[in-house]
Protein backbone atom coordinates (compact mmCIF):
# COMPACT_ATOMS: atom_id res chain seq x y z
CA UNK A 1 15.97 -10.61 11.65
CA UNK A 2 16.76 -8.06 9.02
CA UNK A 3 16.53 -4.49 9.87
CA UNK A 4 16.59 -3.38 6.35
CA UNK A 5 12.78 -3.58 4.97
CA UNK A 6 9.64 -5.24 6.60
CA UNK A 7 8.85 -8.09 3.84
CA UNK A 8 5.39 -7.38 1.61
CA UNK A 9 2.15 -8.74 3.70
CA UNK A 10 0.99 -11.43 2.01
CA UNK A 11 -2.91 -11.52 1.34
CA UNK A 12 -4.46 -15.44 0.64
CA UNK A 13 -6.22 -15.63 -3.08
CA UNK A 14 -9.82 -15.55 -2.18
CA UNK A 15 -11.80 -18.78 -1.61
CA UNK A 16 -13.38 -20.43 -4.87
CA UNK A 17 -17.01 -20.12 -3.24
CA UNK A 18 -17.39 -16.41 -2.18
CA UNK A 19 -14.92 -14.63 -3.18
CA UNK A 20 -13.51 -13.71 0.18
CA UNK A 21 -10.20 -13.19 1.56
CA UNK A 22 -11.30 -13.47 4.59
CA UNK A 23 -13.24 -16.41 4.60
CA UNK A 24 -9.83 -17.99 2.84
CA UNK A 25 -7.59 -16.76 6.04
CA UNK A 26 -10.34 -18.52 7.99
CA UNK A 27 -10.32 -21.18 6.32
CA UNK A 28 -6.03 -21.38 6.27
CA UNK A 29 -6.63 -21.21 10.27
CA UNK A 30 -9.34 -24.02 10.00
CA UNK A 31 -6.93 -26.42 9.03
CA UNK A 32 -4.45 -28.89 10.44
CA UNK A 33 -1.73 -30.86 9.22
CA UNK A 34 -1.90 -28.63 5.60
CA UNK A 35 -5.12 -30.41 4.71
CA UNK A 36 -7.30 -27.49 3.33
CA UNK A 37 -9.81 -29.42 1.24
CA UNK A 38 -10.44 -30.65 5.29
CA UNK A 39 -10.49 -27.43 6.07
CA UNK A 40 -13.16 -26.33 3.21
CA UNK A 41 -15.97 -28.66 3.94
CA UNK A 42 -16.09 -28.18 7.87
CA UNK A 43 -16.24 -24.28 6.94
CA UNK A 44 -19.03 -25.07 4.04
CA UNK A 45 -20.81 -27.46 5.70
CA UNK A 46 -20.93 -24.87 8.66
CA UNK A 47 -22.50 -22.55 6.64
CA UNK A 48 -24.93 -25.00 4.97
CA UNK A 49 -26.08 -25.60 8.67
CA UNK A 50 -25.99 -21.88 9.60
CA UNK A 51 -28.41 -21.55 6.96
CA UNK A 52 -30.79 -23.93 8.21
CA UNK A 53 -30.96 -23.21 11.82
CA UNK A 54 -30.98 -19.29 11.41
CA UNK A 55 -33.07 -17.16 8.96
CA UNK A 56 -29.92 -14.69 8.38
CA UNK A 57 -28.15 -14.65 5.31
CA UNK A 58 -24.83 -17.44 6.90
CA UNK A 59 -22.00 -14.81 5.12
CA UNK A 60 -23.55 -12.32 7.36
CA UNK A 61 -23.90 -14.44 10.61
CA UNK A 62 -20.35 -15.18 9.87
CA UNK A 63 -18.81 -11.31 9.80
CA UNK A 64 -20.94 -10.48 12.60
CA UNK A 65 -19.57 -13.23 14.54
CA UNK A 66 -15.65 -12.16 13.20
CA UNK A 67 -16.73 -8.56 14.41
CA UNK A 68 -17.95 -9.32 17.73
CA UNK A 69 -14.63 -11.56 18.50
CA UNK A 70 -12.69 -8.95 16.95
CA UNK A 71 -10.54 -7.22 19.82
CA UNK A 72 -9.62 -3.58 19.82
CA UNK A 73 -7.15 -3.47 23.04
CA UNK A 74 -4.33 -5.77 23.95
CA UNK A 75 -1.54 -5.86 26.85
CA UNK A 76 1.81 -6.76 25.46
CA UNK A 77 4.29 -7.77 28.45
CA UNK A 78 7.24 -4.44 28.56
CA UNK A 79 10.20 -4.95 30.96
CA UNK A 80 11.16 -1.64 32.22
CA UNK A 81 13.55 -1.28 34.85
CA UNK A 82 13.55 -4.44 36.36
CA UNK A 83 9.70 -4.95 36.46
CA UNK A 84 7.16 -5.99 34.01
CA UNK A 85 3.95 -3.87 33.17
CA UNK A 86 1.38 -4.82 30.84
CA UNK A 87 1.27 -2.24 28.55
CA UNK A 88 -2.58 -1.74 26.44
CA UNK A 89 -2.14 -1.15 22.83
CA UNK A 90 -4.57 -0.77 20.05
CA UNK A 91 -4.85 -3.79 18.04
CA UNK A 92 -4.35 -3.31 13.60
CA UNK A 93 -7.40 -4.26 11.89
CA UNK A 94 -5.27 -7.22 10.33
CA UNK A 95 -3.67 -8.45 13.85
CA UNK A 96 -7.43 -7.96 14.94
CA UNK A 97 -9.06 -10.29 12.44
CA UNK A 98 -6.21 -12.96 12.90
CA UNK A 99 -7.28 -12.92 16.73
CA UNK A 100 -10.69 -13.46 17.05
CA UNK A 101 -10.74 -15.67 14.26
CA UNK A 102 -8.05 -17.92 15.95
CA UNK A 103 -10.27 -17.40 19.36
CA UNK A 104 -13.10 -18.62 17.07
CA UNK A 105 -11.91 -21.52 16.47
CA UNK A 106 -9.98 -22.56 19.75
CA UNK A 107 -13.45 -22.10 21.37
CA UNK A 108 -15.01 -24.42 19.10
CA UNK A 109 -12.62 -26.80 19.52
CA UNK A 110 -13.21 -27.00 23.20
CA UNK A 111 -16.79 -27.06 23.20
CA UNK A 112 -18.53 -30.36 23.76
CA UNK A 113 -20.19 -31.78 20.52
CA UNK A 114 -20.32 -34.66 18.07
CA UNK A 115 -18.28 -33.02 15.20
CA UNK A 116 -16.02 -29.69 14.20
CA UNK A 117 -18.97 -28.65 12.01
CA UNK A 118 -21.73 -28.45 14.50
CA UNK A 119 -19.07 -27.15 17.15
CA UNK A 120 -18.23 -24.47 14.93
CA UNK A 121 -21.79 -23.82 13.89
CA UNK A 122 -22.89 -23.18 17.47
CA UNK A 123 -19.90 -20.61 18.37
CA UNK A 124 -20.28 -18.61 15.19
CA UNK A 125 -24.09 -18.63 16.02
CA UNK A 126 -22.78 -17.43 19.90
CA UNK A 127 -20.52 -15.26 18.57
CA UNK A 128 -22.88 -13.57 16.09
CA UNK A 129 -25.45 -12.75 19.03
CA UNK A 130 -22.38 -11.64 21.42
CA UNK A 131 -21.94 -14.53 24.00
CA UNK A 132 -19.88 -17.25 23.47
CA UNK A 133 -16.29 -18.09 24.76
CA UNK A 134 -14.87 -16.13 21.99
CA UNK A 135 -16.87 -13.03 22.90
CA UNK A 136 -16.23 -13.32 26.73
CA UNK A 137 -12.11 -13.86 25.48
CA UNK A 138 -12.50 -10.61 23.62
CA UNK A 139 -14.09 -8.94 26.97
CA UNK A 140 -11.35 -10.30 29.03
CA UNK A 141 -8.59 -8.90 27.02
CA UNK A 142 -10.16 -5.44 27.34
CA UNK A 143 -10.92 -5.59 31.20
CA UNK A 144 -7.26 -5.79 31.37
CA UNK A 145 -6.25 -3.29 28.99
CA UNK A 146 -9.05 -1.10 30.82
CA UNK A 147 -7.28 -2.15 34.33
CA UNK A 148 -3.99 -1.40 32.65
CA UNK A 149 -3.95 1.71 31.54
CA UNK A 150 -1.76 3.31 33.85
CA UNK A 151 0.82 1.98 32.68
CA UNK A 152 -0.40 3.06 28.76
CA UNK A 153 2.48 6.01 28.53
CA UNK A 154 5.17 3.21 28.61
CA UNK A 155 3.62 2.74 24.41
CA UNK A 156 6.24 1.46 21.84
């Protein structure tokens, strides 16, 4: 790894529907095997269903439900003489997003259902409202920064 410069973050063009870089980053997590267009209509059609089964505007449902999974604390494993601690540390907006929108989707993906679309309807609806398997991830994860914190003056 170099030690001279950190290379320039690189920020996905927005998606050709709303305009979103975030909803593009989401989508780049969405799919597999480099098939985006894939990708695209499972996050589309999710909308076009999160439409019909809620009265909220779906954009919305979907940053509220990005929000709610987004965590603020982490424990990152530190090896200090001879013993590991868990140290918490506060979690960049950025590393933030990429988290609960990967937790997003890993829930979805285990939850039982017919296809990705309705899976991932249901846990952005759960998420939204602040239950879900992506919310409860988000409250684990700062239950054990919380029980951590002892150790939080061992920060890098």
């Amino acid at each position: 790894m170099s030690r001279r410069s950190k290379p320039a973050r690189r920020i996905p063009a927005p998606d050709a529907v709303y305009n979103s870089t975030d909803i593009a980053s989401f989508i780049n997590r969405l799919m597999r095997r480099g098939k985006k267009s894939v990708a695209e209509k499972i996050f589309y059609s999710t909308l076009e269903n999160l439409k019909t089964k809620s009265k909220d505007e779906p954009l919305e449902i979907f940053k509220k439900a990005l929000t709610n999974a987004t965590p603020l604390l982490e424990v990152k494993a530190r090896r200090i003489g001879g013993s590991t601690y868990q140290v918490p540390l506060e979690v960049k907006a950025d590393r933030g997003m990429v988290l609960g929108s990967t937790w997003i989707i890993d829930a979805a993906k285990k939850r039982s259902g017919k296809s990705m679309v309705e899976k991932l309807t249901n846990e952005l609806m759960d998420a939204s409202n602040g239950t879900g398997a992506a919310c409860k991830k988000r409250e684990d994860t700062h239950k054990m920064a919380e029980a951590n914190k002892a150790f939080a003056h061992y920060r890098y």
